[in-house]
N, C-alpha and C. Protein backbone atom coordinates (compact mmCIF):
# COMPACT_ATOMS: atom_id res chain seq x y z
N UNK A 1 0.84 -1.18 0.00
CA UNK A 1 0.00 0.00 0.00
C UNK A 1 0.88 1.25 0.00
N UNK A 2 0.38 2.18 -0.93
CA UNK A 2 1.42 3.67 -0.98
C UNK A 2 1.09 4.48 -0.03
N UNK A 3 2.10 5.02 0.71
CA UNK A 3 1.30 5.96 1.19
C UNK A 3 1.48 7.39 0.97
N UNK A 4 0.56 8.34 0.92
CA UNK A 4 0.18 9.57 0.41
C UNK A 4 0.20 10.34 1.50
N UNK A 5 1.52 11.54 1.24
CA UNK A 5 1.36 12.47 2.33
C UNK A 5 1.38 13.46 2.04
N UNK A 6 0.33 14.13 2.62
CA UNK A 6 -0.45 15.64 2.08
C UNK A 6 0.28 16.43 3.48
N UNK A 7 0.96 17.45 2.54
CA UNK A 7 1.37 18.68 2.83
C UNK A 7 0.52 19.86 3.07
N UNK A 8 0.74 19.91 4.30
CA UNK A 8 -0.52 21.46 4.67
C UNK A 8 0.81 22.29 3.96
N UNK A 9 -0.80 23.21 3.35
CA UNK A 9 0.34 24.48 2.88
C UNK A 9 0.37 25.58 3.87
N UNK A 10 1.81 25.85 3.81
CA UNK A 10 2.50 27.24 4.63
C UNK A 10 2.78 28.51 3.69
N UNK A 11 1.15 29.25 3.86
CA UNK A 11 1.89 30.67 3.19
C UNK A 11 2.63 31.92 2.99
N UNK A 12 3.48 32.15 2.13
CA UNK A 12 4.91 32.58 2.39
C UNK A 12 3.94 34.26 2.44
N UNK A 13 4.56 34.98 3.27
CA UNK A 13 4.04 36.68 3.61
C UNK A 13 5.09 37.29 3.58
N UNK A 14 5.02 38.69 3.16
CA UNK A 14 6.07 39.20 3.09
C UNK A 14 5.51 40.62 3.84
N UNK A 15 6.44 41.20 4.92
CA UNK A 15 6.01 42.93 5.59
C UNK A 15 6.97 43.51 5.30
N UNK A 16 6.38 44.64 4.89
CA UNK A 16 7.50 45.50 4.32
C UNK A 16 7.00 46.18 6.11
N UNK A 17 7.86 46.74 6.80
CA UNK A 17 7.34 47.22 7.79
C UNK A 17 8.26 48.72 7.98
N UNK A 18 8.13 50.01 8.45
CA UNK A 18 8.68 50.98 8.92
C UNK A 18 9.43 50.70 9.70
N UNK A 19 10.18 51.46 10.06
CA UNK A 19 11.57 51.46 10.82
C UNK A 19 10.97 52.40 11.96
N UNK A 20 10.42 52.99 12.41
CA UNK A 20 9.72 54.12 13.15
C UNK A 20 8.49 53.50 14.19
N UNK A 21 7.66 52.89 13.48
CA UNK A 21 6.85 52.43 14.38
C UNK A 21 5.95 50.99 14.25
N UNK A 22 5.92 50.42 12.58
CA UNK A 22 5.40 49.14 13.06
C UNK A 22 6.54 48.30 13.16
N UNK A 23 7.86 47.73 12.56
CA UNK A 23 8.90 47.38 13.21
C UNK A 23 9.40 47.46 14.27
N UNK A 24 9.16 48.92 15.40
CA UNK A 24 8.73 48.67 16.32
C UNK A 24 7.89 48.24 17.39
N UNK A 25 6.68 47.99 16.91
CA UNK A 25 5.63 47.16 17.13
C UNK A 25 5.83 45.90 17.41
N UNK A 26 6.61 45.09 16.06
CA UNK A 26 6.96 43.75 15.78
C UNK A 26 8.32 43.49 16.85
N UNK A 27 8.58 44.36 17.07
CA UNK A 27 9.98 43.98 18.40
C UNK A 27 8.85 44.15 20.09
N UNK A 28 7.92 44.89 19.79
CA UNK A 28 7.20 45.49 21.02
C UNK A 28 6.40 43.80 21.93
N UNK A 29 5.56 43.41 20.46
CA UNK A 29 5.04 42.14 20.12
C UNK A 29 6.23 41.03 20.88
N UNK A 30 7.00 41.02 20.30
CA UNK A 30 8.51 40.20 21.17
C UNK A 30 8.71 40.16 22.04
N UNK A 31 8.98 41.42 22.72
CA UNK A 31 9.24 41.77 24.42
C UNK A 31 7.93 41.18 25.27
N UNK A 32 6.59 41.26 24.44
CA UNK A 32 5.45 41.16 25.39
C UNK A 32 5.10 39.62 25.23
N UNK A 33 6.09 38.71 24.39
CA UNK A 33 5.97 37.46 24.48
C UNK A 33 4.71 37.07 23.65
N UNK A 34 4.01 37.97 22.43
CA UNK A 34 2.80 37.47 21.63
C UNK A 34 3.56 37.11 20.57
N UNK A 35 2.80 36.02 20.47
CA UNK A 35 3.55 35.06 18.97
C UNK A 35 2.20 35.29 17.50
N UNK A 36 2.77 35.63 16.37
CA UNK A 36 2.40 36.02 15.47
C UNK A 36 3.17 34.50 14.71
N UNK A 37 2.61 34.18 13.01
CA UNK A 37 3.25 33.26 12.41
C UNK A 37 4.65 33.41 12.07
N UNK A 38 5.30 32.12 12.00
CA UNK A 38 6.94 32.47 11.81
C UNK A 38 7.03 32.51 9.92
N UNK A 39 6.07 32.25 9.21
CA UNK A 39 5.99 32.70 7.97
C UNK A 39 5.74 33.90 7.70
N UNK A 40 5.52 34.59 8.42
CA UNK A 40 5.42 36.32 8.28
C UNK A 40 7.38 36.47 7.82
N UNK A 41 7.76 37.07 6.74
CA UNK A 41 8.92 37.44 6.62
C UNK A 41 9.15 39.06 6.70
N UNK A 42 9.78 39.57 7.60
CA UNK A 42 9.62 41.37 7.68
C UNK A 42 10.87 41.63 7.33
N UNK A 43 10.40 42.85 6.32
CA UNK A 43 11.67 43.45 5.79
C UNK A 43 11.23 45.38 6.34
N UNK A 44 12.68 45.73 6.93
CA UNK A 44 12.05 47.03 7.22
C UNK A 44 12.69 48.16 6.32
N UNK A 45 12.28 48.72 6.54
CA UNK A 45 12.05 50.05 5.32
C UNK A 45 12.25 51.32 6.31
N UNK A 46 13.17 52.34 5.69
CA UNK A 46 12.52 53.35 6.45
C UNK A 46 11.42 54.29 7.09
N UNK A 47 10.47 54.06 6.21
CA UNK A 47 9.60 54.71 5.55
C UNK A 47 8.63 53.61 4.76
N UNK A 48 6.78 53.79 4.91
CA UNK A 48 6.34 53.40 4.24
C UNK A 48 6.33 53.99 2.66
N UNK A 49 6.65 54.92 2.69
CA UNK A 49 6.33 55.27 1.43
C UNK A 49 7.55 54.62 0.29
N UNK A 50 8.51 54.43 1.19
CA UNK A 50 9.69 53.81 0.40
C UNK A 50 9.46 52.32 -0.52
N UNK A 51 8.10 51.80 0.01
CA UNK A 51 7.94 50.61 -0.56
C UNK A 51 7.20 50.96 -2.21
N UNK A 52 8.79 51.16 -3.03
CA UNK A 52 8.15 50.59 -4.52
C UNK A 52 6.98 49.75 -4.80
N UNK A 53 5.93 50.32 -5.64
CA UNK A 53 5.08 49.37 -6.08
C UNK A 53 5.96 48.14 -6.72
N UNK A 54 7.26 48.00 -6.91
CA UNK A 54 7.39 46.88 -8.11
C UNK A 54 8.25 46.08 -6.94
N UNK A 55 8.56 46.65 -5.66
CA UNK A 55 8.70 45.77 -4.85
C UNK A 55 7.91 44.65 -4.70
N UNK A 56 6.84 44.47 -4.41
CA UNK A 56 5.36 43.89 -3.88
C UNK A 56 4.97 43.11 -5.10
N UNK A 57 5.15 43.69 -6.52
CA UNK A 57 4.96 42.43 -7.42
C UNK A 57 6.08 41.57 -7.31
N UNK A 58 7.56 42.19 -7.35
CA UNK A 58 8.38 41.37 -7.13
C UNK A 58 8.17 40.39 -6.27
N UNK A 59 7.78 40.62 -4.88
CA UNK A 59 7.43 39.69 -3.99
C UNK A 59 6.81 38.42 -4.24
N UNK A 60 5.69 39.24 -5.21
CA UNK A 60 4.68 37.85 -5.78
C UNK A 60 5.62 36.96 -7.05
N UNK A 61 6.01 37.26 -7.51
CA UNK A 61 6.62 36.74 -8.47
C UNK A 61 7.43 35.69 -7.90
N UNK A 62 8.09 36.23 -7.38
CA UNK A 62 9.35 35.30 -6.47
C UNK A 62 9.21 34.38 -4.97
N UNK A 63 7.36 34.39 -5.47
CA UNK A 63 6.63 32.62 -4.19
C UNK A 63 5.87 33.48 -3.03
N UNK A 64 5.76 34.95 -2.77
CA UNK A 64 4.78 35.46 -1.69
C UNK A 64 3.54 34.86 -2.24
N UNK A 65 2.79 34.46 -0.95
CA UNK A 65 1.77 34.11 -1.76
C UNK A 65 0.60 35.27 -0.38
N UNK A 66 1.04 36.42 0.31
CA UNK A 66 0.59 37.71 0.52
C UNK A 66 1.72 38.60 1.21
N UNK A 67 1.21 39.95 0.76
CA UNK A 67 2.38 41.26 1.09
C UNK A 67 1.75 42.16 1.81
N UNK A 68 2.25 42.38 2.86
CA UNK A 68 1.36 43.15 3.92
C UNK A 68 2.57 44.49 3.93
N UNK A 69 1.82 45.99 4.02
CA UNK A 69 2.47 47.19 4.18
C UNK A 69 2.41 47.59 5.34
N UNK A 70 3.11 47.76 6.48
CA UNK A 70 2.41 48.38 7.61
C UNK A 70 3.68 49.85 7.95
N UNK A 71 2.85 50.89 8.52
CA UNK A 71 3.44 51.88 8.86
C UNK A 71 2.86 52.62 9.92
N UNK A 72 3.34 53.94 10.15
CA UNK A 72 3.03 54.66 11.16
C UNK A 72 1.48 55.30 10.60
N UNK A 73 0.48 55.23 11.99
CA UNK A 73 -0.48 56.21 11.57
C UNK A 73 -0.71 57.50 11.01
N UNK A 74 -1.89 57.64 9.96
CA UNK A 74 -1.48 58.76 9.55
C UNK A 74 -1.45 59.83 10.08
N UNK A 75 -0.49 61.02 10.03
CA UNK A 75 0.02 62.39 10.98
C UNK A 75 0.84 61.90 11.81
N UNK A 76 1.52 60.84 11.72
CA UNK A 76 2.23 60.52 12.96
C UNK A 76 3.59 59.98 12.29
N UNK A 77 3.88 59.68 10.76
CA UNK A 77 5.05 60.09 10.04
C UNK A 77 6.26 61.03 10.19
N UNK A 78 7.42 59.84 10.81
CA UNK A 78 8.25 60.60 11.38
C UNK A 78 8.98 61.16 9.86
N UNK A 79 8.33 60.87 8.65
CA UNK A 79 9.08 61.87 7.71
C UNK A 79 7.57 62.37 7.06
N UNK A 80 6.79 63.31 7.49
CA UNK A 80 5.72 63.65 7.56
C UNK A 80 4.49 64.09 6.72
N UNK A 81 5.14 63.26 5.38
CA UNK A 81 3.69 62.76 4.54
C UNK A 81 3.54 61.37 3.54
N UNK A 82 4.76 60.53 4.66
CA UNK A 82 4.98 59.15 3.93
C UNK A 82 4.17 58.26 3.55
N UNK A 83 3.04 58.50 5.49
CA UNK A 83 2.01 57.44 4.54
C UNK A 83 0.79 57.93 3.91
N UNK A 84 0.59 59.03 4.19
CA UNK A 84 -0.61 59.92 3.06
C UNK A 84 0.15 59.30 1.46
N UNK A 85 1.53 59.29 0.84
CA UNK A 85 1.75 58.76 -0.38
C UNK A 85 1.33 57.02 -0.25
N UNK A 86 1.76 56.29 0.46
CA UNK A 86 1.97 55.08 0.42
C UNK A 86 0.10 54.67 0.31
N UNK A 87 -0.70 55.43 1.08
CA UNK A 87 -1.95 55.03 0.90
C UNK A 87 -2.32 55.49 -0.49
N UNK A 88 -2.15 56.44 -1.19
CA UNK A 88 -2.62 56.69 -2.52
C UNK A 88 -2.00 55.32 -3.38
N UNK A 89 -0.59 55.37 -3.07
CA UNK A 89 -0.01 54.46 -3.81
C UNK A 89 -0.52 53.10 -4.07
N UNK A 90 -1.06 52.82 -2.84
CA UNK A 90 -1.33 51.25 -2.55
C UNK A 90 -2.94 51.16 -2.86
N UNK A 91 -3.51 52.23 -3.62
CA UNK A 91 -5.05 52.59 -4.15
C UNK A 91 -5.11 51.91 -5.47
N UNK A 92 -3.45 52.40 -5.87
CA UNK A 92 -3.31 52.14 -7.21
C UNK A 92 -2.77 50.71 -7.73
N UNK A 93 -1.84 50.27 -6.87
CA UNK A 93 -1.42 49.02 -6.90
C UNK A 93 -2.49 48.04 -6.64
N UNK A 94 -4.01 48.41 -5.90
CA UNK A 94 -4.88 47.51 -5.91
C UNK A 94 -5.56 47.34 -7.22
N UNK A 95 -5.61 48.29 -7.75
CA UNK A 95 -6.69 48.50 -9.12
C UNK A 95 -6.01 47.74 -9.86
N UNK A 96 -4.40 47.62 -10.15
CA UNK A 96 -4.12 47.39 -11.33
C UNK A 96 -3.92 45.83 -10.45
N UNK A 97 -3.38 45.46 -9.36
CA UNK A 97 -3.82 43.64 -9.40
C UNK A 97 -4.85 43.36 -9.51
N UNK A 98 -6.25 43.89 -9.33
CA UNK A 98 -7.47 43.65 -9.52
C UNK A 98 -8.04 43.33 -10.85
N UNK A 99 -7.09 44.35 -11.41
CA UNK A 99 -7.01 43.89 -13.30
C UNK A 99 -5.88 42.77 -14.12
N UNK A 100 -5.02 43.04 -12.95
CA UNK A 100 -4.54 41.21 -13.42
C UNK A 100 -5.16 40.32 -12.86
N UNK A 101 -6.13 39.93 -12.43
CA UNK A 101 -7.03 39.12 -11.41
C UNK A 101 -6.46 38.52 -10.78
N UNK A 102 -6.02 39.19 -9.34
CA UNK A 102 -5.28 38.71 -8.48
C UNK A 102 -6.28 39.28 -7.06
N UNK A 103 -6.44 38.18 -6.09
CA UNK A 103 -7.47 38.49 -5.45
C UNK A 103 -7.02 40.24 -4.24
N UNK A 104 -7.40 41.18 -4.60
CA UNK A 104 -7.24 41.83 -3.33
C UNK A 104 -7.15 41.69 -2.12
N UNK A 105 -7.48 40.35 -1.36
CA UNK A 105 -6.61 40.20 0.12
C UNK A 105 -5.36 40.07 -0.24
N UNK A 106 -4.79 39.92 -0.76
CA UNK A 106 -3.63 39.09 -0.80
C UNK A 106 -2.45 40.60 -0.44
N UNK A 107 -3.09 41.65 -0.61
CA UNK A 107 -2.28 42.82 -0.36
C UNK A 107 -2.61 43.41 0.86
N UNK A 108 -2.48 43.95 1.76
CA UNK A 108 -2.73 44.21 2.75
C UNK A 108 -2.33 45.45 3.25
N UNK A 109 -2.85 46.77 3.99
CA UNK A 109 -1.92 48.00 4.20
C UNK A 109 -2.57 48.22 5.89
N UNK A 110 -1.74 48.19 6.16
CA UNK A 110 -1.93 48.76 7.47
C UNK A 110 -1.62 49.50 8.51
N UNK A 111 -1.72 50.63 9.52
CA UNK A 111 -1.48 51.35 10.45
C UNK A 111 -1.03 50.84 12.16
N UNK A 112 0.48 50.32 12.44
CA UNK A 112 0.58 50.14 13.45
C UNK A 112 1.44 50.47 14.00
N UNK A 113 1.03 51.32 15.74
CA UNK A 113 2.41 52.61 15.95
C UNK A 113 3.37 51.50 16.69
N UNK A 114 4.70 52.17 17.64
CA UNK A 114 5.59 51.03 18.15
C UNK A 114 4.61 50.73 19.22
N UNK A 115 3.74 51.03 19.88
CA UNK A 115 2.94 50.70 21.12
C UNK A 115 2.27 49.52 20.92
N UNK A 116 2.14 49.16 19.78
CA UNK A 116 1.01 48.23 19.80
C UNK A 116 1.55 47.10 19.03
N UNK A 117 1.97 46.04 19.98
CA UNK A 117 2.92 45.01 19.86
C UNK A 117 1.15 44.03 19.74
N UNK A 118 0.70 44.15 20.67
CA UNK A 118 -0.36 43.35 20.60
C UNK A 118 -1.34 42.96 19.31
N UNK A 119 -1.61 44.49 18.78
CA UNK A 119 -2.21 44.49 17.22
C UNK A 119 -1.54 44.29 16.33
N UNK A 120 0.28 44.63 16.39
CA UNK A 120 0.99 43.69 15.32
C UNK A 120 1.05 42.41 15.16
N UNK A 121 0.69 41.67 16.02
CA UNK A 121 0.73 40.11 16.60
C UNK A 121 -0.37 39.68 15.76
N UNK A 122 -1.97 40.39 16.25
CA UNK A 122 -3.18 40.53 15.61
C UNK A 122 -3.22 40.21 14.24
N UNK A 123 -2.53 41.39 13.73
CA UNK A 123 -2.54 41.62 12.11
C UNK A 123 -2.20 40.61 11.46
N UNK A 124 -0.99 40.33 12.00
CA UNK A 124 0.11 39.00 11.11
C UNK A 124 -1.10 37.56 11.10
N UNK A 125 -1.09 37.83 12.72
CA UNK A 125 -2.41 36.22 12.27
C UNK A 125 -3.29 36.01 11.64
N UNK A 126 -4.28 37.55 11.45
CA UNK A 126 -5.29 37.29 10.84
C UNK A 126 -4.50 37.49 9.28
N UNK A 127 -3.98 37.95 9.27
CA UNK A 127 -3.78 38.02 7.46
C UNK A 127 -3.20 36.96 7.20
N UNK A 128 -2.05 36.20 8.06
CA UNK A 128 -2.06 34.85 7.54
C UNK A 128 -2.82 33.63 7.47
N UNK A 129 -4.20 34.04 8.20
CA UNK A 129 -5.23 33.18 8.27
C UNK A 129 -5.98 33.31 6.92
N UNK A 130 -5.92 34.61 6.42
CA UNK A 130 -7.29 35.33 5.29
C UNK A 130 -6.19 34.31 3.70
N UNK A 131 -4.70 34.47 4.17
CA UNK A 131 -4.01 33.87 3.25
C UNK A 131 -4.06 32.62 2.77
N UNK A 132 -4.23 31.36 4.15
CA UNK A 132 -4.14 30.47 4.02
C UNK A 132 -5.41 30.08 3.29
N UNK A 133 -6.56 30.84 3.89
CA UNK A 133 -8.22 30.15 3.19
C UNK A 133 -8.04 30.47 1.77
N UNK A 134 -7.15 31.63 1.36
CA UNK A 134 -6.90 31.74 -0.06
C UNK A 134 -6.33 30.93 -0.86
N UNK A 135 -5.19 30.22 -0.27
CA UNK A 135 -4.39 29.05 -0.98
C UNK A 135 -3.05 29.93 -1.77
N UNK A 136 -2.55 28.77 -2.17
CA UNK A 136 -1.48 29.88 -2.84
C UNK A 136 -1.31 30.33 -4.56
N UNK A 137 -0.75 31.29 -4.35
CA UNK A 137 -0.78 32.24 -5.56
C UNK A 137 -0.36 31.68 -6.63
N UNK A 138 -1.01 31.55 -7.87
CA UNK A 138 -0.13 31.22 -8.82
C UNK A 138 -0.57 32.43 -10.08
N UNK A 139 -1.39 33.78 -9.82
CA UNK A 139 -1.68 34.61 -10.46
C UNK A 139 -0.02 35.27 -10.67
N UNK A 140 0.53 35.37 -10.32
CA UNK A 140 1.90 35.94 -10.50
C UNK A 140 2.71 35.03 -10.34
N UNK A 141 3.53 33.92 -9.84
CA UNK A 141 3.84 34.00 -9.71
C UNK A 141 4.97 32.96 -10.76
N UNK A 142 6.28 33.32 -10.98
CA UNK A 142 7.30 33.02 -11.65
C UNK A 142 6.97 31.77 -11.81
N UNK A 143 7.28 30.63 -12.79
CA UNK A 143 7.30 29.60 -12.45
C UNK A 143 8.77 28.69 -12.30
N UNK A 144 9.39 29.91 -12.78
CA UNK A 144 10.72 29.42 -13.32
C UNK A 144 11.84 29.00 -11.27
N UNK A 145 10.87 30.26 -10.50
CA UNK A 145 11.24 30.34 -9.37
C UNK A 145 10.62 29.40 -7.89
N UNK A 146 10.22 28.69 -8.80
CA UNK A 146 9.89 27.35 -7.95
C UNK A 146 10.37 26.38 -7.79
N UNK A 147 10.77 25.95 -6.50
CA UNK A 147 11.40 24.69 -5.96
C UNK A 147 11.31 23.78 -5.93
């Protein structure tokens, strides 16, 4: 008899996170001992606004199968109209994956200051939960870059 072993899938996330306050969050989250998924991969940025749109496709291309933005609330930009751009930006980056038919959860933007270790914890789970019921991406992604 063969036996057949089914692989739960683990979906790969990518945070682009601020250097100012949700990266501090995600260290805040640490100190206070709340565990978020270890597939969350955070990359920090100075600045939300620093996150290139062609970052985030890149992401997808190269096996994210979701990209979460998180930064400081708005008015509270320690370079003080980063994420007023990054939210227009990320208006636009939805429309046009929406027109490559790529499901809109899969992008994610969010507001979290360094205080709130608890709602960074929050965020990561539920979006890697909204990810997993999604399954994984193959609207973008490379095929050439698969393992």
């Amino acid at each position: 008899m063969l036996e057949t072993t089914t692989k739960e899938f683990q979906p790969r996330i990518v945070a682009f996170c601020c250097n100012w306050c949700s990266y501090a969050g995600a260290d805040m989250a640490g100190t206070a001992r709340k565990s978020y998924p270890a597939n969350v991969k955070i990359i920090r940025v100075p600045c939300s606004c620093r996150v290139n749109p062609t970052f985030i496709l890149r992401a997808f291309t190269q096996g994210a199968d979701g990209v979460i933005i998180a930064g400081c609330h708005p008015g509270d930009c320690h370079y003080t109209q980063g994420n007023y751009f990054t939210r227009r930006r990320m208006t636009l980056l939805m429309s046009l994956l929406d027109f490559m038919g790529v499901d809109g959860r899969r992008l994610r933007l969010e507001w979290i200051s360094a205080a709130e270790g608890n709602k960074f914890a929050q965020v990561m789970t539920d979006f890697t939960a909204t990810i997993q019921e999604l399954g994984e991406n193959v609207k973008l992604r490379d095929l050439r870059c698969k393992k």
